[in-house]
C-alpha atoms as a PDB file:
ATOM      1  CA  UNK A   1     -46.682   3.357 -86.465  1.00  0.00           C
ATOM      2  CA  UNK A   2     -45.495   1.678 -83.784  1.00  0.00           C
ATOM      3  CA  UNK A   3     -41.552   3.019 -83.897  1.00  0.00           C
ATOM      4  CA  UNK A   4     -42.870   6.639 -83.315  1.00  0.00           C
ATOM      5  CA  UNK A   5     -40.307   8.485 -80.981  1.00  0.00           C
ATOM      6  CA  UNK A   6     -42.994   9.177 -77.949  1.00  0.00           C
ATOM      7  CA  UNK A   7     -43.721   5.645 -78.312  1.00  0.00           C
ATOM      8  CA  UNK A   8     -39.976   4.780 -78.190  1.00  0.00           C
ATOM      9  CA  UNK A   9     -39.558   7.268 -74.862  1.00  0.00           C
ATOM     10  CA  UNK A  10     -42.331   5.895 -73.072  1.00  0.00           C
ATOM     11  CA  UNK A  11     -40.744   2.328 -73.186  1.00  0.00           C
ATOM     12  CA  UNK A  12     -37.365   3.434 -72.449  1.00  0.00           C
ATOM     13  CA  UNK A  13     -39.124   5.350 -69.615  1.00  0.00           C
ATOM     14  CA  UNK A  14     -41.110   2.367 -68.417  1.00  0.00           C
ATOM     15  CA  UNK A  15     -37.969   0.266 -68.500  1.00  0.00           C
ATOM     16  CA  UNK A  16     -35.945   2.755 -66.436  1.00  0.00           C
ATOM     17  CA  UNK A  17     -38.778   2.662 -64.004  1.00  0.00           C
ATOM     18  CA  UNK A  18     -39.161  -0.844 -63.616  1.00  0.00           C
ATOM     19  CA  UNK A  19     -35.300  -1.550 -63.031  1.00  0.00           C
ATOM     20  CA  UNK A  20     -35.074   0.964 -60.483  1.00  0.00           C
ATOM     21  CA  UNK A  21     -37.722  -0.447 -58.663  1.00  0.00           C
ATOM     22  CA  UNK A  22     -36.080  -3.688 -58.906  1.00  0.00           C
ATOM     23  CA  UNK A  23     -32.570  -2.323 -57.729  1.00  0.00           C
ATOM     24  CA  UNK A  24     -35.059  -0.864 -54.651  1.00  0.00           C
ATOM     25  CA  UNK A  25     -35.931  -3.986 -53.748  1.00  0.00           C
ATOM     26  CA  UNK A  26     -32.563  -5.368 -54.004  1.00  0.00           C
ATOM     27  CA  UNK A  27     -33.014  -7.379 -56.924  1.00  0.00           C
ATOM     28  CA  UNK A  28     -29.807  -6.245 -58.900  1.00  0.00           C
ATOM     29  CA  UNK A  29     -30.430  -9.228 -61.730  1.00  0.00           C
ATOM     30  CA  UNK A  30     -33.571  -8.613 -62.281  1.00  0.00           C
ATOM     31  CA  UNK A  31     -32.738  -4.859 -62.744  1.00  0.00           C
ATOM     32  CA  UNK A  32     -30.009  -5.262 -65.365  1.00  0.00           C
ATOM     33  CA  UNK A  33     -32.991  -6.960 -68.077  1.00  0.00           C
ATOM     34  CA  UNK A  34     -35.082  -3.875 -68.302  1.00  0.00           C
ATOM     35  CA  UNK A  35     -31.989  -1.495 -67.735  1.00  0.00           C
ATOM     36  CA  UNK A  36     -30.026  -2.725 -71.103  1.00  0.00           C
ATOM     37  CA  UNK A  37     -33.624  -2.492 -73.019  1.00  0.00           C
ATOM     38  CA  UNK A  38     -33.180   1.248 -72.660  1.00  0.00           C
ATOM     39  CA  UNK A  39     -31.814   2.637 -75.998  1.00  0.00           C
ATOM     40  CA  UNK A  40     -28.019   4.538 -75.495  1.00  0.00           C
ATOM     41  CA  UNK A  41     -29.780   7.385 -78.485  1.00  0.00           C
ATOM     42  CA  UNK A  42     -32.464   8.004 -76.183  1.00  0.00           C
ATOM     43  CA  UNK A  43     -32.746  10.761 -73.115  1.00  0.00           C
ATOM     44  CA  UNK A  44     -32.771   8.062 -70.164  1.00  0.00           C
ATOM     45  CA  UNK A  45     -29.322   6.432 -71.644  1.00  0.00           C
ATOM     46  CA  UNK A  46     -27.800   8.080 -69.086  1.00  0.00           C
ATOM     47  CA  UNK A  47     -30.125   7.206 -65.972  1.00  0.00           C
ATOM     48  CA  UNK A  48     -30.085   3.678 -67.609  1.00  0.00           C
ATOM     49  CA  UNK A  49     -25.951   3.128 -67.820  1.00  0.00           C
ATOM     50  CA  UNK A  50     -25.724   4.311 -64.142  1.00  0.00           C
ATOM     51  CA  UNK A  51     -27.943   1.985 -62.911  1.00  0.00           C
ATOM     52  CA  UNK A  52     -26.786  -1.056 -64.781  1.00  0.00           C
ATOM     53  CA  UNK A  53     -23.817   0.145 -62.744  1.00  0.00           C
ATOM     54  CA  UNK A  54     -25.448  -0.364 -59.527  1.00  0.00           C
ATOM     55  CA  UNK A  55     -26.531  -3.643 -60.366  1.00  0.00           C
ATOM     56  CA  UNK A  56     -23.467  -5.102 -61.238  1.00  0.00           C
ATOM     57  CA  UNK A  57     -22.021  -3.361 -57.905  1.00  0.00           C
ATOM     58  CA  UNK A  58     -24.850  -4.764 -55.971  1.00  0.00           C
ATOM     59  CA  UNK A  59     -23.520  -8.226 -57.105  1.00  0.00           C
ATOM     60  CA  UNK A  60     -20.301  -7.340 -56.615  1.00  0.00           C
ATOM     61  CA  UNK A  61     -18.926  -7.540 -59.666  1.00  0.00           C
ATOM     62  CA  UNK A  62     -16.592  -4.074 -59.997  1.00  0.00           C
ATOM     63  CA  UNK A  63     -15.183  -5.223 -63.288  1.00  0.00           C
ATOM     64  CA  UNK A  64     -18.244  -4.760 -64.796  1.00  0.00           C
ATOM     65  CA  UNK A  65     -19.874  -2.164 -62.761  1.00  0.00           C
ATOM     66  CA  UNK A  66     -17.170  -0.020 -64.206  1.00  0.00           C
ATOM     67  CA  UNK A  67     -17.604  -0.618 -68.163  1.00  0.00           C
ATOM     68  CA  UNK A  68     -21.310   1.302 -68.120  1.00  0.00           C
ATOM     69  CA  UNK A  69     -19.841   4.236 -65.296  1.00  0.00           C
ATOM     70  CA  UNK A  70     -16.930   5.121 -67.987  1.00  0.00           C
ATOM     71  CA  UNK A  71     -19.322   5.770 -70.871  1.00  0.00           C
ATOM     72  CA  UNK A  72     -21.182   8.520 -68.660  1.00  0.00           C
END
């Protein structure tokens, strides 16, 4: 079964990974993709929202930046 919850983790964990090392190597964009693929139910929601934060701050766009911060 593909949709176990370790399974599930390890993507959202992989994701989180991969858009931090894109908002590293200031690449805010490309950071956002993998950041949203993290699930909100999962235990990296939180890690994910604040760094779809950063990107949008990185790109200056504070409207947006916000919307993510205020659900943490």
């Amino acid at each position: 079964d593909p949709y176990t919850e370790e399974l599930s983790s390890l993507r959202d964990k992989a994701n989180l990974a991969l858009g931090y090392a894109y908002l590293q190597s200031q690449q805010p964009l490309a950071a956002k993709r993998p950041l949203q693929r993290v699930r909100l139910a999962g235990p990296f929601s939180n890690k994910a929202l604040l760094g779809v934060g950063w990107a949008d701050a990185e790109i200056e766009d504070y409207s947006r930046a916000i919307v993510p911060w205020m659900e943490l």
